[in-house]
C-alpha atoms as a PDB file:
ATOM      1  CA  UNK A   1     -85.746 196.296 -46.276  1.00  0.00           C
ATOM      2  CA  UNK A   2     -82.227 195.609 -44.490  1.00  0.00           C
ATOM      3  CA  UNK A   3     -83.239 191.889 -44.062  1.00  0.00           C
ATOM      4  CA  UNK A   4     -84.503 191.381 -47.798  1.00  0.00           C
ATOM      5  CA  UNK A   5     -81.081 192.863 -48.837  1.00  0.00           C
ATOM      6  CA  UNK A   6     -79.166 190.428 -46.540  1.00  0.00           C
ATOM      7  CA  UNK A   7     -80.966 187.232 -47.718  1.00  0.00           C
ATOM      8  CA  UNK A   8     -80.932 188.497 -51.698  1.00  0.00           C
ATOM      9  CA  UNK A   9     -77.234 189.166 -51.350  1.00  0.00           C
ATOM     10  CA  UNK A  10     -76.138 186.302 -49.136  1.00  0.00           C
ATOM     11  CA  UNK A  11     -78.126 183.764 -51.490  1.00  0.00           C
ATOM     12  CA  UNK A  12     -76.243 185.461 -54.502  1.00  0.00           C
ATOM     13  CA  UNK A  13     -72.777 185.239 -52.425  1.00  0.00           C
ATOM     14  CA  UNK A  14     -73.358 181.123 -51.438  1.00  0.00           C
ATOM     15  CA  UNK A  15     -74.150 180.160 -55.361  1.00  0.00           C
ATOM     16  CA  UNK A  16     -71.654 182.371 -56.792  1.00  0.00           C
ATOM     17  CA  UNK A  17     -68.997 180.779 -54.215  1.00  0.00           C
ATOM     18  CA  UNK A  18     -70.464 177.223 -54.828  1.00  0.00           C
ATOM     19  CA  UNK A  19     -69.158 177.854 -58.699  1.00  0.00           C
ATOM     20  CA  UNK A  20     -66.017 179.189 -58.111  1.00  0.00           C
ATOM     21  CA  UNK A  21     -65.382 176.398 -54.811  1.00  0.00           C
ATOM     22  CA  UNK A  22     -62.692 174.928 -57.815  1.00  0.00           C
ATOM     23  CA  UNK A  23     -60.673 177.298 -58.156  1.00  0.00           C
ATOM     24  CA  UNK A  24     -56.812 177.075 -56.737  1.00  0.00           C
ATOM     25  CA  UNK A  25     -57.425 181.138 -55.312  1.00  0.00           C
ATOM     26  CA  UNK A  26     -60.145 180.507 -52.313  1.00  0.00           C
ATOM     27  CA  UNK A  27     -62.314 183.144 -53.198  1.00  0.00           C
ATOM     28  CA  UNK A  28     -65.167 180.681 -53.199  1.00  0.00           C
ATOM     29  CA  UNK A  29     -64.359 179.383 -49.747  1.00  0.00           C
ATOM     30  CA  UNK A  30     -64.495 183.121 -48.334  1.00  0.00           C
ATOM     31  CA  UNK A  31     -67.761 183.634 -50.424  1.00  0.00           C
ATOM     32  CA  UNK A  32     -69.527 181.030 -48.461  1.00  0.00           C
ATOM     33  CA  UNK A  33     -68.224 182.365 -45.123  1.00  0.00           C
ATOM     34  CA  UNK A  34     -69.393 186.095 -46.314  1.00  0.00           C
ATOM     35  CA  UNK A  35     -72.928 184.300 -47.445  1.00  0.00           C
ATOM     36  CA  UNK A  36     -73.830 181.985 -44.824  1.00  0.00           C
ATOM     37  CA  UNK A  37     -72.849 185.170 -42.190  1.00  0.00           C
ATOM     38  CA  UNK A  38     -75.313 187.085 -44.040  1.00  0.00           C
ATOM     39  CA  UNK A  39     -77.988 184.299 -44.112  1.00  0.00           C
ATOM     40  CA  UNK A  40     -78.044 182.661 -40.839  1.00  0.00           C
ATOM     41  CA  UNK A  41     -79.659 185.292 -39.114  1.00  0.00           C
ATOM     42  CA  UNK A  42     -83.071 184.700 -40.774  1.00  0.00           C
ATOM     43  CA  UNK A  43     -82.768 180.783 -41.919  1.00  0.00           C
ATOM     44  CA  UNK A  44     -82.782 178.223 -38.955  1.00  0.00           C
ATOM     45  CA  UNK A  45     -81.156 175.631 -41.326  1.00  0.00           C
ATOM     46  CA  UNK A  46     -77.675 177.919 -41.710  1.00  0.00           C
ATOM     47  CA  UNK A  47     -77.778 178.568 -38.350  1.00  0.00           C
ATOM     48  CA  UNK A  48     -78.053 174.906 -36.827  1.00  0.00           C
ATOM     49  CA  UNK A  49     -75.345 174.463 -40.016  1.00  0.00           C
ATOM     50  CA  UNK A  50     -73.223 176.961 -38.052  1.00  0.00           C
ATOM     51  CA  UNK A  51     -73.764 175.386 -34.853  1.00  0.00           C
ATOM     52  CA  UNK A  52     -72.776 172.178 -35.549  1.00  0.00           C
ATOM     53  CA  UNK A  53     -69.419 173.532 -37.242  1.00  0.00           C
ATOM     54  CA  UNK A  54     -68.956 175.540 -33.905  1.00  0.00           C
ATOM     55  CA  UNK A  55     -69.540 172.077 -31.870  1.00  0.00           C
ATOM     56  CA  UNK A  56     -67.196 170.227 -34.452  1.00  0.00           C
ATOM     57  CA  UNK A  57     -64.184 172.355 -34.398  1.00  0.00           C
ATOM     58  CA  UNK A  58     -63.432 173.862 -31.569  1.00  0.00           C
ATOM     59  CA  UNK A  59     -60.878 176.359 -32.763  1.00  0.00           C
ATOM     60  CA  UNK A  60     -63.422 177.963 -34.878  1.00  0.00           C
ATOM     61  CA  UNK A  61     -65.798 178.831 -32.384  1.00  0.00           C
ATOM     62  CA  UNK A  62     -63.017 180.262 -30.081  1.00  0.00           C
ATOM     63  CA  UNK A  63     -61.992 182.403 -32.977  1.00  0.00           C
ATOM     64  CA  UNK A  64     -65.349 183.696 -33.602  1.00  0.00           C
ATOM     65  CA  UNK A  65     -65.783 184.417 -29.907  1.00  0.00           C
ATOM     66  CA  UNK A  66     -62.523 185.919 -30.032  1.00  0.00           C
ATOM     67  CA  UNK A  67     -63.751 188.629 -33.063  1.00  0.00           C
ATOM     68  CA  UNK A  68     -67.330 188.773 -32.073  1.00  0.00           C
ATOM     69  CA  UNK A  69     -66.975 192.548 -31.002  1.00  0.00           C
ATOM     70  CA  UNK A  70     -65.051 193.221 -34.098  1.00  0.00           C
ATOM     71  CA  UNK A  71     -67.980 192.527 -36.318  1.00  0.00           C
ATOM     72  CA  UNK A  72     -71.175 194.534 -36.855  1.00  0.00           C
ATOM     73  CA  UNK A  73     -74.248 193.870 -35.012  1.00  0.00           C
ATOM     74  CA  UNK A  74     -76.165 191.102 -36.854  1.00  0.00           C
ATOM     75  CA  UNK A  75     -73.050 189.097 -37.021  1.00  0.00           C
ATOM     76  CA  UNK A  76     -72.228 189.272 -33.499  1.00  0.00           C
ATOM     77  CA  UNK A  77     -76.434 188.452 -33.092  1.00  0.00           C
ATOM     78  CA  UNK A  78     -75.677 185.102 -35.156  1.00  0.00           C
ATOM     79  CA  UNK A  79     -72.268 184.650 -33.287  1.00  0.00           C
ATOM     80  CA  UNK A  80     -74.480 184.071 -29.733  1.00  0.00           C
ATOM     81  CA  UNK A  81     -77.085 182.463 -31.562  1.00  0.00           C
ATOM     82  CA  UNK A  82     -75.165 179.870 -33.009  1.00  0.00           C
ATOM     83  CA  UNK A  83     -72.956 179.491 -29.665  1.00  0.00           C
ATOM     84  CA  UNK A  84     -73.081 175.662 -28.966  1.00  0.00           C
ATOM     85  CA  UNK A  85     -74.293 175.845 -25.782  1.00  0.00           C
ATOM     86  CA  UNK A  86     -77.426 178.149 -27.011  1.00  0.00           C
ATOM     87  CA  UNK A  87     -80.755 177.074 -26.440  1.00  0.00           C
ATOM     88  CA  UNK A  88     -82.352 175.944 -29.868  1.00  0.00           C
ATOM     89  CA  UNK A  89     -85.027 177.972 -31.090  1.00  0.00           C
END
Protein backbone atom coordinates (compact mmCIF):
# COMPACT_ATOMS: atom_id res chain seq x y z
CA UNK A 1 0.00 0.00 0.00
CA UNK A 2 3.09 2.27 1.16
CA UNK A 3 4.53 2.04 -2.43
CA UNK A 4 1.12 2.89 -4.29
CA UNK A 5 0.95 5.96 -1.93
CA UNK A 6 4.55 7.01 -2.81
CA UNK A 7 4.14 6.78 -6.63
CA UNK A 8 0.32 8.44 -6.48
CA UNK A 9 1.73 11.26 -4.40
CA UNK A 10 5.13 11.76 -5.99
CA UNK A 11 3.40 11.78 -9.59
CA UNK A 12 0.91 14.45 -8.11
CA UNK A 13 4.04 16.43 -6.48
CA UNK A 14 6.27 16.39 -10.12
CA UNK A 15 3.06 17.83 -12.26
CA UNK A 16 1.92 20.13 -9.70
CA UNK A 17 5.71 21.49 -9.47
CA UNK A 18 6.04 21.35 -13.35
CA UNK A 19 3.03 24.18 -13.25
CA UNK A 20 4.18 26.26 -10.73
CA UNK A 21 8.28 25.83 -12.16
CA UNK A 22 7.35 29.88 -13.19
CA UNK A 23 6.89 31.23 -10.40
CA UNK A 24 9.61 33.86 -8.79
CA UNK A 25 8.98 31.74 -5.04
CA UNK A 26 10.73 28.13 -5.89
CA UNK A 27 8.14 26.13 -4.58
CA UNK A 28 8.03 24.27 -7.86
CA UNK A 29 11.75 23.58 -7.85
CA UNK A 30 11.41 21.94 -4.22
CA UNK A 31 8.23 20.07 -5.51
CA UNK A 32 10.24 18.21 -8.02
CA UNK A 33 13.01 17.40 -5.50
CA UNK A 34 10.11 16.15 -2.92
CA UNK A 35 8.54 14.11 -6.14
CA UNK A 36 11.31 12.60 -7.89
CA UNK A 37 12.64 11.44 -4.02
CA UNK A 38 9.41 9.82 -3.71
CA UNK A 39 9.44 8.22 -7.22
CA UNK A 40 12.81 6.96 -7.89
CA UNK A 41 12.62 4.17 -5.73
CA UNK A 42 10.18 2.21 -7.96
CA UNK A 43 10.87 3.90 -11.62
CA UNK A 44 14.36 3.03 -13.17
CA UNK A 45 14.00 6.14 -15.46
CA UNK A 46 14.08 8.75 -12.20
CA UNK A 47 16.61 6.90 -10.82
CA UNK A 48 19.22 6.75 -13.81
CA UNK A 49 17.74 10.69 -13.98
CA UNK A 50 19.20 10.97 -10.46
CA UNK A 51 22.30 9.32 -11.27
CA UNK A 52 23.35 11.22 -13.93
CA UNK A 53 22.65 14.57 -11.87
CA UNK A 54 24.84 12.90 -9.08
CA UNK A 55 27.69 12.20 -11.88
CA UNK A 56 27.13 15.85 -13.29
CA UNK A 57 27.46 17.89 -10.24
CA UNK A 58 29.53 16.82 -7.91
CA UNK A 59 28.50 19.00 -5.01
CA UNK A 60 25.14 17.51 -5.07
CA UNK A 61 26.00 14.10 -4.57
CA UNK A 62 28.42 15.02 -1.67
CA UNK A 63 25.53 16.80 -0.09
CA UNK A 64 23.24 13.97 -0.37
CA UNK A 65 25.89 11.66 1.03
CA UNK A 66 26.42 14.14 3.57
CA UNK A 67 22.35 13.96 4.77
CA UNK A 68 21.78 10.42 3.79
CA UNK A 69 21.33 9.35 7.56
CA UNK A 70 19.19 12.33 8.12
CA UNK A 71 16.50 11.07 5.84
CA UNK A 72 14.06 8.18 6.28
CA UNK A 73 14.72 4.84 4.99
CA UNK A 74 13.54 4.73 1.33
CA UNK A 75 15.36 7.89 0.68
CA UNK A 76 18.55 6.85 2.03
CA UNK A 77 17.64 3.28 -0.19
CA UNK A 78 17.51 5.67 -3.41
CA UNK A 79 20.53 7.75 -2.06
CA UNK A 80 22.92 4.29 -2.53
CA UNK A 81 21.04 3.33 -5.40
CA UNK A 82 21.56 6.24 -7.35
CA UNK A 83 25.35 6.58 -6.02
CA UNK A 84 27.39 7.00 -9.31
CA UNK A 85 29.54 4.39 -8.81
CA UNK A 86 26.43 1.82 -8.25
CA UNK A 87 26.08 -1.04 -10.32
CA UNK A 88 23.05 -0.48 -12.79
CA UNK A 89 20.22 -2.61 -12.29
Amino acid sequence: MLPVLHQVFGSTLVVAGLIVLPLPIPFGLIMLTIGFALLAPYIPFVQRLIKTMRTKWPDLDQSLRRYRDKFPPVIKKTIDKTHPTAPAE
